[in-house]
Protein backbone atom coordinates (compact mmCIF):
# COMPACT_ATOMS: atom_id res chain seq x y z
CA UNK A 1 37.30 -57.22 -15.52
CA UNK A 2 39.78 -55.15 -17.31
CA UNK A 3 37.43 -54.36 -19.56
CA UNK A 4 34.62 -53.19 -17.25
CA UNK A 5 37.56 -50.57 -15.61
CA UNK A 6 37.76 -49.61 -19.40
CA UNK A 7 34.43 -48.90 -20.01
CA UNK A 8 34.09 -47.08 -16.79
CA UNK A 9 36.96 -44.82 -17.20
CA UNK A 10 36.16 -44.35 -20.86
CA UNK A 11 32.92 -43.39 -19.78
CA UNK A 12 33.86 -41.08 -16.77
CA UNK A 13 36.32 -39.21 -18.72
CA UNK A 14 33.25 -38.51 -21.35
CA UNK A 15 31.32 -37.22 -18.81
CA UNK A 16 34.08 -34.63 -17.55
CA UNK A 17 33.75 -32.13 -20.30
CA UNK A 18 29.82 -32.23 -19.63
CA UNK A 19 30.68 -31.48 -16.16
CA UNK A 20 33.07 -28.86 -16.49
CA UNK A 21 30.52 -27.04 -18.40
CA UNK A 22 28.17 -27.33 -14.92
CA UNK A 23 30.64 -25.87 -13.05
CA UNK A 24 29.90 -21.82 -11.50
CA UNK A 25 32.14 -19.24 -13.25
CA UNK A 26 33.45 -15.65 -11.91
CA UNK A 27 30.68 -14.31 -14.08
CA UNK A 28 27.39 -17.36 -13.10
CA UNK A 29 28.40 -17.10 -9.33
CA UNK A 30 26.88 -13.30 -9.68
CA UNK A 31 22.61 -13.11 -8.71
CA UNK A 32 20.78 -12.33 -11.85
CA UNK A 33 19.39 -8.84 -11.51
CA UNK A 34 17.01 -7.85 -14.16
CA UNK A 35 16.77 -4.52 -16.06
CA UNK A 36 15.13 -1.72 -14.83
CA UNK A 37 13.87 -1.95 -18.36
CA UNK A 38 12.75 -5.25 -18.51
CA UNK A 39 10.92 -5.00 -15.10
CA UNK A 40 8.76 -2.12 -16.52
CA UNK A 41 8.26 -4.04 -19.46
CA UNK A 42 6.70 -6.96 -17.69
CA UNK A 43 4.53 -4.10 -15.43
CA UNK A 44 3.09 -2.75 -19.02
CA UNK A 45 1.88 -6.41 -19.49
CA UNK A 46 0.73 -6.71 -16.33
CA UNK A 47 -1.18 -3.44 -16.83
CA UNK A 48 -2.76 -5.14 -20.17
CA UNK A 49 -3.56 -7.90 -18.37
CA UNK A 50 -5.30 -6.07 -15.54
CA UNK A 51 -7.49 -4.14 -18.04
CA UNK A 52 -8.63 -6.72 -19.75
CA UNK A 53 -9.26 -8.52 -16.34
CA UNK A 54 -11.41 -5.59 -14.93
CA UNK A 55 -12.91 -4.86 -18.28
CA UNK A 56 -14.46 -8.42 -17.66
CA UNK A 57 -15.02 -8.57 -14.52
CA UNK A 58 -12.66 -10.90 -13.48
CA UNK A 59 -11.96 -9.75 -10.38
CA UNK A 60 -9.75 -12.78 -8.99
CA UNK A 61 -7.70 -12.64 -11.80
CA UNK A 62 -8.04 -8.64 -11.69
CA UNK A 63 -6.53 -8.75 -8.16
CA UNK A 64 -4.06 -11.49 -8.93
CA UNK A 65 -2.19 -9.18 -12.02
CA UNK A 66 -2.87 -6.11 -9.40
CA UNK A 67 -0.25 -7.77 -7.06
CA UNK A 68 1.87 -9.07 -9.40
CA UNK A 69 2.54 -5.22 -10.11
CA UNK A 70 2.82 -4.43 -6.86
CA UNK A 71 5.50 -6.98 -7.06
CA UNK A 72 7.48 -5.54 -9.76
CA UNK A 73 7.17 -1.90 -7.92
CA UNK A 74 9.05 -3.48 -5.13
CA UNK A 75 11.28 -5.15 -7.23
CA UNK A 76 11.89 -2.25 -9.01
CA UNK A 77 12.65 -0.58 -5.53
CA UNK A 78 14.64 -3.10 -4.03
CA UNK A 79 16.79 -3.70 -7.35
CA UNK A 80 17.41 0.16 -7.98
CA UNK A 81 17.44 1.70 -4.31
CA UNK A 82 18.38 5.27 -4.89
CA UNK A 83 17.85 5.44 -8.82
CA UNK A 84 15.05 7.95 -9.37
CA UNK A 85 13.63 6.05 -12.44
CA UNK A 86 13.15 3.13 -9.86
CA UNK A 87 10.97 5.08 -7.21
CA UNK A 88 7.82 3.71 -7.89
CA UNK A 89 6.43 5.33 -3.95
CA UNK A 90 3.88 7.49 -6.45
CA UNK A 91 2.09 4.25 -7.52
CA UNK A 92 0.99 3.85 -4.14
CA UNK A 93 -1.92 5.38 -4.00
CA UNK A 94 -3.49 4.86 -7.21
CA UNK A 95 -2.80 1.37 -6.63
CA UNK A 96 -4.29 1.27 -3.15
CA UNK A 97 -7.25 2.64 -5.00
CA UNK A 98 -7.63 0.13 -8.04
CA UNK A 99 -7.20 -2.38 -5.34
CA UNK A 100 -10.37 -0.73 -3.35
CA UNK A 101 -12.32 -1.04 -6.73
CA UNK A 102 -11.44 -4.66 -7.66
CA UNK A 103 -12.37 -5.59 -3.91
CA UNK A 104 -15.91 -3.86 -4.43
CA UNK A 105 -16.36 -5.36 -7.43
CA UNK A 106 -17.08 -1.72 -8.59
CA UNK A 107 -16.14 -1.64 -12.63
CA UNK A 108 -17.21 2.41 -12.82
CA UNK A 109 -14.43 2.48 -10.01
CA UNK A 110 -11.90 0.30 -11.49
CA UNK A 111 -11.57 2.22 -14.58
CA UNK A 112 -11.16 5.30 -12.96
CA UNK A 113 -8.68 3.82 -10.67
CA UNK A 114 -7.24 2.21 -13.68
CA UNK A 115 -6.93 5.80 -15.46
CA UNK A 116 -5.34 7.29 -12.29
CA UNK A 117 -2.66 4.26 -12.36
CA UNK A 118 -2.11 5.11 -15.80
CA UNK A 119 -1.77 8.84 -15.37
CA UNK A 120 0.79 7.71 -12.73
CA UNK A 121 3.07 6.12 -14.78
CA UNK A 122 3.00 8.57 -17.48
CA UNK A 123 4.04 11.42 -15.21
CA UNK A 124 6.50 9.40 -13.51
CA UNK A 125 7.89 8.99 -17.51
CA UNK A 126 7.75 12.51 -17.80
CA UNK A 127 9.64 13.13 -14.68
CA UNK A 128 12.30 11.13 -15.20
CA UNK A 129 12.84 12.24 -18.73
CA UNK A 130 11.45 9.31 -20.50
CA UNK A 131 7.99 11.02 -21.52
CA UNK A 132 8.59 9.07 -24.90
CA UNK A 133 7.21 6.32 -23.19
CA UNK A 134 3.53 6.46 -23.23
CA UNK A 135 0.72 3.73 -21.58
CA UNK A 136 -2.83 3.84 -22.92
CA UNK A 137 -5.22 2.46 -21.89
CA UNK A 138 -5.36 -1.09 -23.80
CA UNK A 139 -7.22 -1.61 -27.42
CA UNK A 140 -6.44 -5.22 -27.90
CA UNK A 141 -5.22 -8.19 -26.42
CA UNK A 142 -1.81 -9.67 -27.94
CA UNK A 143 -2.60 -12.60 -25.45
CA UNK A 144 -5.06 -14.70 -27.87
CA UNK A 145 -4.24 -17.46 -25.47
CA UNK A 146 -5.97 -16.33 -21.90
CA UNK A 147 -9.64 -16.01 -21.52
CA UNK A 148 -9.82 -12.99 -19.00
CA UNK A 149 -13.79 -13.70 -18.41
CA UNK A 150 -14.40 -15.17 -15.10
CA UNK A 151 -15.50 -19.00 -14.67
C-alpha cells in the first residue's frame, strides 16, 4: 500500500509542472484580437478566392468567400471602431452589387462588380495613405489544392 501512495504522489507531483503550464496568465487571460493587417490579409485571399470562384462559375462557393469578406469588413469594424483604416462602410455597395451578380448567376456582372470591389479597396488604400498597397485582379492561383469549378 505504501507503495501505491508512492506511485501516486510521484506521479501527481509529475503532473504539476504540466499543469502549471495550463494555467491563464496576466498576458493569456487577454481576447486575442487580430491585426488590422492580418485581417486585410486574409480579405486579399478571400478576394483570390472569389475570382477564381466567379471566373468558374462557382457560384455557391462564389457566394460562400463573398460572405466570408463581408465577415472580415465587420471584423475589421468591430475590432478597430474609430480607426479610419478600419472603415470598411465604402465596401458596401460594391459588395451589395457582386452579391446581386453571383445571385443571378450573371458572370459579365460579376466581373464588373468584381472590378468595382477592387477599385474600392484601392481607393480606400489611397485614402488612408497606404496606396502602396495595390489588388489586381488575380493571374494565378497559389491554392493548387482547391478546385474552384462547381460539382
Amino acid at each position: 500500500m505504501k507503495r501505491l501512495a508512492m506511485i501516486f504522489a510521484v506521479a501527481a507531483a509529475m503532473a504539476l509542472p504540466a499543469r502549471a503550464d495550463e494555467s491563464p496568465t496576466a498576458t493569456s487571460a487577454q481576447p486575442y484580437v487580430p491585426r488590422l493587417g492580418d485581417i486585410m490579409g486574409a480579405t486579399q485571399l478571400r478576394h483570390l478566392k472569389l475570382w477564381y470562384a466567379g471566373k468558374e462559375k462557382n457560384w455557391n462557393l462564389a457566394q460562400y468567400e463573398l460572405g466570408q469578406i463581408k465577415e472580415t469588413f465587420q471584423d475589421a469594424m468591430s475590432y478597430y471602431p474609430g480607426l479610419p483604416a478600419a472603415d470598411m462602410t465604402t465596401m458596401t455597395k460594391p459588395a451589395s452589387e457582386l452579391g446581386s451578380a453571383i445571385l443571378a448567376k450573371d458572370g459579365a456582372g460579376f466581373v464588373r462588380a468584381f472590378r468595382e470591389l477592387t477599385a474600392a479597396c484601392n481607393a480606400c488604400h489611397q485614402a488612408q495613405g497606404y496606396g502602396a498597397i495595390v489588388i489586381k485582379l488575380p493571374t494565378a492561383s497559389p491554392f493548387s489544392n482547391q478546385s474552384f469549378a462547381p460539382k
